[in-house]
C-alpha atoms as a PDB file:
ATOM      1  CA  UNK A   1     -16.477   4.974  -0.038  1.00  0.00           C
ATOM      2  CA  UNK A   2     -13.893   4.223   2.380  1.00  0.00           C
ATOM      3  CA  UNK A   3     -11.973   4.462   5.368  1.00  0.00           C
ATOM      4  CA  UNK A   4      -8.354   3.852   5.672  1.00  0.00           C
ATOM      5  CA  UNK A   5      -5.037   4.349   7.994  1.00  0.00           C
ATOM      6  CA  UNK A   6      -1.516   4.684   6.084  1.00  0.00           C
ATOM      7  CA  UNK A   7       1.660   4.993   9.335  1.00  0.00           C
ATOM      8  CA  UNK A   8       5.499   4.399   9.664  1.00  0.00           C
ATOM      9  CA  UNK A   9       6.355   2.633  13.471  1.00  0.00           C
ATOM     10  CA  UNK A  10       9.810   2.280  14.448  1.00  0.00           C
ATOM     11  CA  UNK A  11      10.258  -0.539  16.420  1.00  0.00           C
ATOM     12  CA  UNK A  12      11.425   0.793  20.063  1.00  0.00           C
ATOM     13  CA  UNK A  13      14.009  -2.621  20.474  1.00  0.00           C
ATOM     14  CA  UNK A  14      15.434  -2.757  17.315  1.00  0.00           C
ATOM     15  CA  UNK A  15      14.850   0.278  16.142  1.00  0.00           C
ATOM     16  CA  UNK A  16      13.452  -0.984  12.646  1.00  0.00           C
ATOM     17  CA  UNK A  17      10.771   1.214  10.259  1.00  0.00           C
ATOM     18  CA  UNK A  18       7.762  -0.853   9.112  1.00  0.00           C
ATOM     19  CA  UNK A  19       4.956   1.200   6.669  1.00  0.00           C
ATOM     20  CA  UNK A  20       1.426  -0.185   6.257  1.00  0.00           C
ATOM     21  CA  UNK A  21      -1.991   0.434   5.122  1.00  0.00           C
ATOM     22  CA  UNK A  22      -5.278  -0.886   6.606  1.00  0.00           C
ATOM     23  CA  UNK A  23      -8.261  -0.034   4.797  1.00  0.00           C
ATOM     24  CA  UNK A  24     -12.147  -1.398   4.774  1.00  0.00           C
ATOM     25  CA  UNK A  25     -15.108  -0.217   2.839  1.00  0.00           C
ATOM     26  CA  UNK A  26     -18.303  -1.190   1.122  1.00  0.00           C
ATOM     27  CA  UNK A  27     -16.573  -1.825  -1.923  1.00  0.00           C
ATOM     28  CA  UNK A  28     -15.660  -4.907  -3.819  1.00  0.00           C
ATOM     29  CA  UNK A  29     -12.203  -6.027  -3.281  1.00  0.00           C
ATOM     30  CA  UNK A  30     -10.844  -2.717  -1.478  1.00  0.00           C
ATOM     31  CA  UNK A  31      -7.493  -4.194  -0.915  1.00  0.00           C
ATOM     32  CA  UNK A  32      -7.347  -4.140  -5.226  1.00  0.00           C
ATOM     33  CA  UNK A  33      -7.374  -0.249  -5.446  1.00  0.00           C
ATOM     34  CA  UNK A  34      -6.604   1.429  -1.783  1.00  0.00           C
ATOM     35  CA  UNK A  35      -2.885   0.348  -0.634  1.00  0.00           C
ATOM     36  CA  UNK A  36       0.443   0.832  -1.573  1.00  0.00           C
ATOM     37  CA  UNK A  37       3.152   0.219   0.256  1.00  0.00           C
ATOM     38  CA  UNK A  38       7.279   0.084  -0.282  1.00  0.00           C
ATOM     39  CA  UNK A  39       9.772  -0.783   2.307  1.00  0.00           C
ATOM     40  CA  UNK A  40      12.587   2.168   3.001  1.00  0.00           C
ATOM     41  CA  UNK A  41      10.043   5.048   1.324  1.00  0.00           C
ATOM     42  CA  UNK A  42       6.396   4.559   2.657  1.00  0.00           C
ATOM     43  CA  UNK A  43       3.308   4.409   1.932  1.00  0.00           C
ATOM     44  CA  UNK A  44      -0.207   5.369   0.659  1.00  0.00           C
ATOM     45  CA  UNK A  45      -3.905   4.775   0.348  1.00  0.00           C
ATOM     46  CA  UNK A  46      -5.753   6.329  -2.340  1.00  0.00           C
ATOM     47  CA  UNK A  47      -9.714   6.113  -2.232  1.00  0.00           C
ATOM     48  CA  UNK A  48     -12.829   8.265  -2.581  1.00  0.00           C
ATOM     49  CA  UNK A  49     -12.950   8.301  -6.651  1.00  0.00           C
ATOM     50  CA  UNK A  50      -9.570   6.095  -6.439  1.00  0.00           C
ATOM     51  CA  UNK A  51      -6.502   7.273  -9.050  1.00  0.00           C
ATOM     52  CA  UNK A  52      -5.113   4.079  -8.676  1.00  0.00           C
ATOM     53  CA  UNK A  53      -2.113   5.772 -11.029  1.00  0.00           C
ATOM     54  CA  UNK A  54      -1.630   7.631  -7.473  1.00  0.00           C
ATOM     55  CA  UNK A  55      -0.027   4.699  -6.057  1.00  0.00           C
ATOM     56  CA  UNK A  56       3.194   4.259  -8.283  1.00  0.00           C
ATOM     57  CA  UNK A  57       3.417   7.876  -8.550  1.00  0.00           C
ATOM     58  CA  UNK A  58       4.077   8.722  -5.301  1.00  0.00           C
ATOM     59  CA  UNK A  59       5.847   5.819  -4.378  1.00  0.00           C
ATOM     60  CA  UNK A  60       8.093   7.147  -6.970  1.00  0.00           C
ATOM     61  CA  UNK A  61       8.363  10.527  -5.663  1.00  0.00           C
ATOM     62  CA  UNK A  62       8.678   9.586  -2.090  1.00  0.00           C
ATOM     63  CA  UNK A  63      11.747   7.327  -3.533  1.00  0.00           C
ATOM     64  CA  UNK A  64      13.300   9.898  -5.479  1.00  0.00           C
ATOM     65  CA  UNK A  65      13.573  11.861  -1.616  1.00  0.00           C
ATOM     66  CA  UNK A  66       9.882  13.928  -1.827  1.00  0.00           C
ATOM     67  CA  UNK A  67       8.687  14.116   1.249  1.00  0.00           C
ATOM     68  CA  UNK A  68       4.866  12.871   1.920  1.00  0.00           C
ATOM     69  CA  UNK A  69       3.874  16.314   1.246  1.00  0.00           C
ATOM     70  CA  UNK A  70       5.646  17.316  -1.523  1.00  0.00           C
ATOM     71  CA  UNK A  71       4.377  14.275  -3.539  1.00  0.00           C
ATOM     72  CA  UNK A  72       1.011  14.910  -2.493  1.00  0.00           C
ATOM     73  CA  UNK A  73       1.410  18.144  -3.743  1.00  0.00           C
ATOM     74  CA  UNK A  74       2.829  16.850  -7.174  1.00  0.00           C
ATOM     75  CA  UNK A  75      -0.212  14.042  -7.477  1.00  0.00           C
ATOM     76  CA  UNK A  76      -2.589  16.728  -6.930  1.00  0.00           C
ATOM     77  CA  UNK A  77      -1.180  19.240  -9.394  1.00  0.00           C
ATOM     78  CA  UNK A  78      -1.165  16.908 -12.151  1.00  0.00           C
ATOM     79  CA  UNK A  79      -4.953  15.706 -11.541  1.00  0.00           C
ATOM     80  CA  UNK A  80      -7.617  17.610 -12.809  1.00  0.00           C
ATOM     81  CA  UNK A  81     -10.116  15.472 -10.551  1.00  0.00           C
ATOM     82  CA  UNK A  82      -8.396  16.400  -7.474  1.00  0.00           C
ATOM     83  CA  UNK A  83     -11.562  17.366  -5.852  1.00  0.00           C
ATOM     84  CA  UNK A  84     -13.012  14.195  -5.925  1.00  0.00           C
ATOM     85  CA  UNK A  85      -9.760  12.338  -4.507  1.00  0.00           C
ATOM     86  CA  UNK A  86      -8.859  11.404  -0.653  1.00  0.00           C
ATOM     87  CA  UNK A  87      -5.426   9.562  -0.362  1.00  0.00           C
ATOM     88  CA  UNK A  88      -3.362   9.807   3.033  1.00  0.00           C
ATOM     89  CA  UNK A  89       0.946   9.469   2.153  1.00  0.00           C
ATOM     90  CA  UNK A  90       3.688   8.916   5.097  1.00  0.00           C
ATOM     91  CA  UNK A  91       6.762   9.331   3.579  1.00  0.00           C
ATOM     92  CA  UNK A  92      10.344   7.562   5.016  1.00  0.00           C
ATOM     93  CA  UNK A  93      10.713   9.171   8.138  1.00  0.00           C
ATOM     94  CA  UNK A  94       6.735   9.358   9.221  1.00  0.00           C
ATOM     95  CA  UNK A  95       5.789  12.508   7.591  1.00  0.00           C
ATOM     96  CA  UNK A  96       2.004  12.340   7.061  1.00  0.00           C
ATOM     97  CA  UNK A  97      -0.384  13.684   4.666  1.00  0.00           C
ATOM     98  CA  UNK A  98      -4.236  13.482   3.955  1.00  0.00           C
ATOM     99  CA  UNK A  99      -6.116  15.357   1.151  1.00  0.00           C
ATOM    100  CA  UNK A 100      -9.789  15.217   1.100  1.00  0.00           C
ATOM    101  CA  UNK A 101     -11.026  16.786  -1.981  1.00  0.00           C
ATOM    102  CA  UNK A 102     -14.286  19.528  -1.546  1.00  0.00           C
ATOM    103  CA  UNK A 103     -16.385  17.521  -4.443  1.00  0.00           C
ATOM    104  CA  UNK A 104     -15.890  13.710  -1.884  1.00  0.00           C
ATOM    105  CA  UNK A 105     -19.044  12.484  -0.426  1.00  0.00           C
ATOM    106  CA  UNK A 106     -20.355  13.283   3.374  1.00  0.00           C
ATOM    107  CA  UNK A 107     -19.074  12.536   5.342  1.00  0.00           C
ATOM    108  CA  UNK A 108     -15.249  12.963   4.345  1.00  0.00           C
ATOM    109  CA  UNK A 109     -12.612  14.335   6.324  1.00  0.00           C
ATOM    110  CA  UNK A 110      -9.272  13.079   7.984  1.00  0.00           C
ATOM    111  CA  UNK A 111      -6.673  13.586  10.964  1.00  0.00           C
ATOM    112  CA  UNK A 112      -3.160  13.620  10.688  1.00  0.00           C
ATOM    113  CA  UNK A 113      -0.077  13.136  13.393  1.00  0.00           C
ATOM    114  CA  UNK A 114       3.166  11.831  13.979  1.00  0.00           C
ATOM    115  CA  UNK A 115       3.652   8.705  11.486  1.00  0.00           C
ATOM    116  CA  UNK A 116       0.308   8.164  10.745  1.00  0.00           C
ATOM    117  CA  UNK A 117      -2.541   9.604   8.075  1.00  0.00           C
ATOM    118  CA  UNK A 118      -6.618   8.328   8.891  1.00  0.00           C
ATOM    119  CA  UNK A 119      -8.738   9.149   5.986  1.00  0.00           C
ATOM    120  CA  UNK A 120     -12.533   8.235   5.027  1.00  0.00           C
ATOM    121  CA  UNK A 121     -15.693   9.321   2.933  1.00  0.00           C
ATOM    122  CA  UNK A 122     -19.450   8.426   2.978  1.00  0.00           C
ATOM    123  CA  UNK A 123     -18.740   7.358   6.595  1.00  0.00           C
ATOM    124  CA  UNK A 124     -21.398   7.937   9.690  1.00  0.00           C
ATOM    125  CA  UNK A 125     -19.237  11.069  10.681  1.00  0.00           C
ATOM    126  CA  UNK A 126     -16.242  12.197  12.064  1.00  0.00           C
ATOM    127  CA  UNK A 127     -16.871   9.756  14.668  1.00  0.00           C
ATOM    128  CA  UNK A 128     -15.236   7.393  12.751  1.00  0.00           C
ATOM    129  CA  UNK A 129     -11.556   8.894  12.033  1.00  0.00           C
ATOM    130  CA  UNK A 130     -11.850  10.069  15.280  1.00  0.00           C
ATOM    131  CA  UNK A 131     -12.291   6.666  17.257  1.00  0.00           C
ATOM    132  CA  UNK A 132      -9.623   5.459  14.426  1.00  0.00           C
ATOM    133  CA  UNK A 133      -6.849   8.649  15.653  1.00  0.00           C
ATOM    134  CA  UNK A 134      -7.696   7.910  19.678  1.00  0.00           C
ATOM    135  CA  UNK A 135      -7.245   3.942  18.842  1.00  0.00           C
ATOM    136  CA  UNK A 136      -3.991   4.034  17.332  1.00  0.00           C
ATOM    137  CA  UNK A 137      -2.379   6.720  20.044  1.00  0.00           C
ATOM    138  CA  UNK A 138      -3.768   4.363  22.849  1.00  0.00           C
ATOM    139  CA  UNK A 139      -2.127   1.118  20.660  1.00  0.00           C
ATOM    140  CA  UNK A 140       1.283   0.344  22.350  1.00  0.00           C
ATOM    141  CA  UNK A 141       4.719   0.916  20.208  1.00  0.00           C
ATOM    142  CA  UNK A 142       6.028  -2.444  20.549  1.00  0.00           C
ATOM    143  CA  UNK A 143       2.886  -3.919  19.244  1.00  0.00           C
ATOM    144  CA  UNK A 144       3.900  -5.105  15.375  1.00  0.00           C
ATOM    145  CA  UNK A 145       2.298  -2.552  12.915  1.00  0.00           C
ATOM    146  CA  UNK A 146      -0.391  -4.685  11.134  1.00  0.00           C
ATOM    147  CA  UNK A 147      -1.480  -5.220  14.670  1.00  0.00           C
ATOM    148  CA  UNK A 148      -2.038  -1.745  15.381  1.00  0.00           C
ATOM    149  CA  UNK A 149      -3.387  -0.854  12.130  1.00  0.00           C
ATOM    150  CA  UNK A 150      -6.311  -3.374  12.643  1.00  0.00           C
ATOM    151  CA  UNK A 151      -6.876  -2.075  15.859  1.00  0.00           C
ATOM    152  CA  UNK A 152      -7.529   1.207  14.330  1.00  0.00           C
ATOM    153  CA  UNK A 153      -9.356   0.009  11.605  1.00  0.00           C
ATOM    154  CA  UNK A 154     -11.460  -2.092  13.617  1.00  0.00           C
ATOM    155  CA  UNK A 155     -12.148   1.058  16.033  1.00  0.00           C
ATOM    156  CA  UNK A 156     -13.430   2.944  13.084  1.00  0.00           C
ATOM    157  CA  UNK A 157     -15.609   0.247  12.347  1.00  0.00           C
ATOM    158  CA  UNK A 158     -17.121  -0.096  15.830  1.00  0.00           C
ATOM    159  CA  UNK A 159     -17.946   3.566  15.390  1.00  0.00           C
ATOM    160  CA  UNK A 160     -19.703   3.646  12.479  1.00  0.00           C
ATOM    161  CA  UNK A 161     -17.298   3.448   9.758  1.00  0.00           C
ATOM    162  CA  UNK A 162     -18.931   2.931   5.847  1.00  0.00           C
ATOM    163  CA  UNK A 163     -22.365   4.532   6.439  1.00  0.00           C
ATOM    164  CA  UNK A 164     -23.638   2.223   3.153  1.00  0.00           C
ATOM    165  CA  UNK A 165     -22.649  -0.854   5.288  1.00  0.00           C
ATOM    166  CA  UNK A 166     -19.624  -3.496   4.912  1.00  0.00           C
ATOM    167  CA  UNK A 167     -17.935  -5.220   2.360  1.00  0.00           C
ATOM    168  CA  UNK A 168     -14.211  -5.798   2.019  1.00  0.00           C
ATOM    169  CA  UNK A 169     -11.124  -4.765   4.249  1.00  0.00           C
ATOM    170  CA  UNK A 170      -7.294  -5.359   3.091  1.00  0.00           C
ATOM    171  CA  UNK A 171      -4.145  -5.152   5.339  1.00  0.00           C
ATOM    172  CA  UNK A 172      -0.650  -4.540   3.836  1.00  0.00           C
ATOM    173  CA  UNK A 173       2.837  -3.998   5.991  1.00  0.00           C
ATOM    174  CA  UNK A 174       6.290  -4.046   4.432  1.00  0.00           C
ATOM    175  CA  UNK A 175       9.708  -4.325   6.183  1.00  0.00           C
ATOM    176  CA  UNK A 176      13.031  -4.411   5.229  1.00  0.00           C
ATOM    177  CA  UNK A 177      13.598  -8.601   4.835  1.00  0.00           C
ATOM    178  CA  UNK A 178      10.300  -9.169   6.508  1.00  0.00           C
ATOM    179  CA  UNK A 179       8.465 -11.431   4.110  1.00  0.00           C
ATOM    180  CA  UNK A 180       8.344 -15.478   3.658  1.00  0.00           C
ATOM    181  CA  UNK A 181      12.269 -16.813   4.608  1.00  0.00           C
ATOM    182  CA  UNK A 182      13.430 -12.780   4.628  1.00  0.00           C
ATOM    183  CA  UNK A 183      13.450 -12.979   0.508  1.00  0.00           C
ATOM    184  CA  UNK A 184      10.983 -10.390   0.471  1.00  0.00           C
ATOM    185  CA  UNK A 185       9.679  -7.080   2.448  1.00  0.00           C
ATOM    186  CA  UNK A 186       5.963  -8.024   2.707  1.00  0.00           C
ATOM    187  CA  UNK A 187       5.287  -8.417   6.494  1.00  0.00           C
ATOM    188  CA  UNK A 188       1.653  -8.543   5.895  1.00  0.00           C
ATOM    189  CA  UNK A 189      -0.398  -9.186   2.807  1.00  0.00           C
ATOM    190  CA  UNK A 190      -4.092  -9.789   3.528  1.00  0.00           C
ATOM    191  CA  UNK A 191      -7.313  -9.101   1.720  1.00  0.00           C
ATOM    192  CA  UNK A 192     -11.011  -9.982   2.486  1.00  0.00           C
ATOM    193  CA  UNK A 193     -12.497  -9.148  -0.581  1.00  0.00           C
ATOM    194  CA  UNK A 194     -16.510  -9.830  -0.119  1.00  0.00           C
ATOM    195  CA  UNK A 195     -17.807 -10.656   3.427  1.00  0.00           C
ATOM    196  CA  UNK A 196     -20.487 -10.230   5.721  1.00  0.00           C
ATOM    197  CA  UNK A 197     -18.189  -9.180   8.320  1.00  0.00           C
ATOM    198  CA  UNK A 198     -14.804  -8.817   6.385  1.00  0.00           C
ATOM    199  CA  UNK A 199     -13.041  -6.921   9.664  1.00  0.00           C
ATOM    200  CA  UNK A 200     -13.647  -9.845  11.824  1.00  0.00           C
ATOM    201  CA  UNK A 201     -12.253 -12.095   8.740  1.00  0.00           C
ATOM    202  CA  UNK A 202      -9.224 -10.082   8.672  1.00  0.00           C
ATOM    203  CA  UNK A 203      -8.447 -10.126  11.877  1.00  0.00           C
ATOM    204  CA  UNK A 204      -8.736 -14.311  11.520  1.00  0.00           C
ATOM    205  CA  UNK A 205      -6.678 -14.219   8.948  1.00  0.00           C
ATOM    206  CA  UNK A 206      -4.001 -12.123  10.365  1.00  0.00           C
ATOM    207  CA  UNK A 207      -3.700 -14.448  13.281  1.00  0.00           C
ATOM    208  CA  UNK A 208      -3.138 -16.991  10.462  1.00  0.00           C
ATOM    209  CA  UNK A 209      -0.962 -15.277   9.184  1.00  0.00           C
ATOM    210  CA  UNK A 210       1.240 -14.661  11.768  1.00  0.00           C
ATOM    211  CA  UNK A 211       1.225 -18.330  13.097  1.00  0.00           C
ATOM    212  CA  UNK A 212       2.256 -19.807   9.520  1.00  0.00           C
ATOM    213  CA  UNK A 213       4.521 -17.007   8.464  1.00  0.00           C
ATOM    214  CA  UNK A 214       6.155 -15.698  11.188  1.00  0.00           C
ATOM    215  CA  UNK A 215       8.781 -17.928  13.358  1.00  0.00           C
ATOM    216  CA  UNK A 216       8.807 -18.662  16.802  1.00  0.00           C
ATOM    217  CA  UNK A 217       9.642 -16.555  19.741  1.00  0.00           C
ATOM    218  CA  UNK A 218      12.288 -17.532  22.286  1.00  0.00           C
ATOM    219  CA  UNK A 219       9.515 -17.870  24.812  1.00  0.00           C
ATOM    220  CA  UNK A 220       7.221 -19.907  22.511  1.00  0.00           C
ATOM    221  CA  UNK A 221      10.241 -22.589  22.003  1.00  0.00           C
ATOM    222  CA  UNK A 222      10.063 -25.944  23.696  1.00  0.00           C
ATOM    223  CA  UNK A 223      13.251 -28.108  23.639  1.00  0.00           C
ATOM    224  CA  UNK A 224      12.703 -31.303  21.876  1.00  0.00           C
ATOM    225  CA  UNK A 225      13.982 -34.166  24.753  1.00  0.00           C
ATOM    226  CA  UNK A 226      14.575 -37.639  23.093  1.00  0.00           C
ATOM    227  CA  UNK A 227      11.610 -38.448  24.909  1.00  0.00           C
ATOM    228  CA  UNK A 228       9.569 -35.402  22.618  1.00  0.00           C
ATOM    229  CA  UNK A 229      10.728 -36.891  19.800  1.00  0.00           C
ATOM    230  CA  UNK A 230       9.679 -39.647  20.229  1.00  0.00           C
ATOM    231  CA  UNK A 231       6.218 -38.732  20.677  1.00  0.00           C
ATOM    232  CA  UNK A 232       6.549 -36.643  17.414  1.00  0.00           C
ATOM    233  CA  UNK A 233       7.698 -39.679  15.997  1.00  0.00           C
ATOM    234  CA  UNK A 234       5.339 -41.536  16.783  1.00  0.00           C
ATOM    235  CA  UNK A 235       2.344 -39.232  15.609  1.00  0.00           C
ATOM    236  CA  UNK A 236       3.953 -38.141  12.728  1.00  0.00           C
ATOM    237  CA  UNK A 237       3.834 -42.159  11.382  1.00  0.00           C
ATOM    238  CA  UNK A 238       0.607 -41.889  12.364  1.00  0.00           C
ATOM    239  CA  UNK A 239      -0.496 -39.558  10.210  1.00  0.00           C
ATOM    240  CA  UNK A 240       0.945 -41.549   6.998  1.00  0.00           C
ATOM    241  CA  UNK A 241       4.062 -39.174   7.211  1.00  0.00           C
ATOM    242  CA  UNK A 242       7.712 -40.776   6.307  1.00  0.00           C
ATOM    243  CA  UNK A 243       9.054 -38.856   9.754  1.00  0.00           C
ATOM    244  CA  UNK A 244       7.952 -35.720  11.751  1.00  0.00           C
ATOM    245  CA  UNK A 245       9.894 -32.885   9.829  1.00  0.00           C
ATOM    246  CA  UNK A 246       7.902 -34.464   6.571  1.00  0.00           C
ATOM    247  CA  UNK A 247       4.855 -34.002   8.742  1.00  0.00           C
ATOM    248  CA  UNK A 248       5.581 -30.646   8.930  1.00  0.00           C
ATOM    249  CA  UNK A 249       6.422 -29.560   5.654  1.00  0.00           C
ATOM    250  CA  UNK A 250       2.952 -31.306   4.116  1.00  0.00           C
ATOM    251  CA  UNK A 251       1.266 -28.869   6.638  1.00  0.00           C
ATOM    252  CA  UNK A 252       3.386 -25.928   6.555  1.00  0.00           C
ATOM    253  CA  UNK A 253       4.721 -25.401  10.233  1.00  0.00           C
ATOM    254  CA  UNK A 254       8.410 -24.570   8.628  1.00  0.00           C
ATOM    255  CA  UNK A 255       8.932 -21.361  10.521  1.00  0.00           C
ATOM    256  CA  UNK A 256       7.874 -23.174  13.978  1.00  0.00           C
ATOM    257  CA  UNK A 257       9.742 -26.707  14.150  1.00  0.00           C
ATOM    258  CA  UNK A 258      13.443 -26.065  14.209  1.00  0.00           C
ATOM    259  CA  UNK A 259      15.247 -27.724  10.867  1.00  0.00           C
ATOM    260  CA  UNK A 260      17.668 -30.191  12.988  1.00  0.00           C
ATOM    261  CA  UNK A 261      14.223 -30.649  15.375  1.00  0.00           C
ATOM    262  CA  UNK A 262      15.803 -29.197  18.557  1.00  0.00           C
ATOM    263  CA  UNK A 263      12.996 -26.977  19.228  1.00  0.00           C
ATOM    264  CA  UNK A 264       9.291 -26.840  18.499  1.00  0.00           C
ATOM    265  CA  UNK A 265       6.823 -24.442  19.145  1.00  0.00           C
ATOM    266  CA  UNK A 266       4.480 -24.857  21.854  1.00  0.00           C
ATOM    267  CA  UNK A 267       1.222 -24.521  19.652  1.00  0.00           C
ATOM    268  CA  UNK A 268       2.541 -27.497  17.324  1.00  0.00           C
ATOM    269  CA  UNK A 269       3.142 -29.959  20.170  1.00  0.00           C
ATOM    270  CA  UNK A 270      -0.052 -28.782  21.420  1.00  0.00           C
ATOM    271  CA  UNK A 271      -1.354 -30.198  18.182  1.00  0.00           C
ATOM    272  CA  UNK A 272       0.709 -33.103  18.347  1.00  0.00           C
ATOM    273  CA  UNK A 273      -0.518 -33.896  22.035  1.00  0.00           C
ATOM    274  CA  UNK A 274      -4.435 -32.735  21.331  1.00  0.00           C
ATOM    275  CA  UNK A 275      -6.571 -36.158  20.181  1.00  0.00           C
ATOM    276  CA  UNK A 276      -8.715 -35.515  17.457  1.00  0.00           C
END
């Protein structure tokens, strides 16, 4: 009832791993049962007639040094249902898996390469994995992961994807120190659990997402004069706020305002300087 792409990138700068999962289907809440992902050992999406129990298992074998295809192998030995499952695995170092069981609905199939696993059932055809595999080859390296995977996702889509229609979609990326203030590994953590067009909401809310929880870029910086802070200054009391850095915390701009206010992004100024 799904369609899904599980893939390792290495960053080509800094040479960092991130794993993710992007997944849609027309299916309540997707993002609940499909994705699992760990930081340093990989990831997995588990779908068709879901073993959700799939997830920590072979997140535990991958961690324990299986590679993607030996704990495939080990989920689907001790499963007596593993005809009806589909799940796609890449391990730590990009090895990739996909299982599509004989007894999982038409159309079900998958494609498999170099850090990356595309998986679906009950889709239009094999249009859909297809469009998904040429999408994420053309997507470019230094892209960021969830990026990539939504490209992918959203090329599946275009060609058909869920032949029952459209429901929910879910997005999940993990690196090392990634998440909120680098206290946790969760790069990306986004569902759309019941939506018209939930694809199209992800995508929203991964541009969200990345201008509230990731910080500015060097290019995206604008020095704060004494003549800019002013300004902010003077907005900020505008706005009923004690001082401009209070201004920001009420609405959440931490990771774009500089703490001693020597920088601010260029979006937030363009907020400041934008009447209403």
């Amino acid at each position: 009832m799904t369609f899904s792409i599980v893939a390792r990138a290495v960053d080509p700068g800094t040479g960092e791993p991130t794993w993710g999962v992007a997944v849609a289907s027309k299916f309540l809440a997707v993002g609940s049962a499909v994705p699992a992902a760990v930081a340093g050992v990989g990831a997995i999406a588990t779908q068709a007639e879901a073993n959700v129990a799939y997830k920590g298992l072979a997140l535990a074998h991958l961690d324990e040094g299986a590679t993607a295809a030996v704990a495939l192998e080990r989920l689907l030995e001790e499963d007596e249902r593993r005809d009806h499952r589909q799940v796609g695995i890449v391990d730590v170092d990009g090895n990739a898996v996909s299982h599509t069981g004989p007894s999982c609905f038409d159309w079900a199939g998958g494609r498999t390469g170099d850090g990356y696993a595309i998986q679906g059932n009950i889709l239009t055809g094999p249009e859909v994995v297809d469009a998904m595999e040429a999408a994420w080859l053309a997507s470019s390296p230094e892209e960021p992961l969830q990026h990539r995977l939504l490209a992918a996702l959203a090329a599946g889509d275009e060609a058909g994807g869920d032949s029952r229609g459209r429901q929910s979609a879910a997005l999940l990326v993990v690196r090392e120190d990634a998440g909120y203030g680098g206290n946790d590994d969760i790069a990306a953590d986004l569902r759309v659990d019941d939506h018209a067009a939930p694809i199209t909401e992800l995508k929203r809310l991964l541009d969200l997402s990345d201008f509230y929880l990731t910080a500015s870029t060097e290019a995206e910086k604008v020095p704060v004069t004494p003549e800019i802070e002013a300004e902010l200054e003077t907005y900020a009391a505008a706005q009923g706020a004690t001082g401009f850095l209070a201004w920001v915390a009420t609405e959440n701009y931490e990771m774009r305002v500089a703490e001693d206010l020597s920088w601010l992004d260029r979006r937030i100024l363009d907020i400041v300087r934008t009447p209403k």
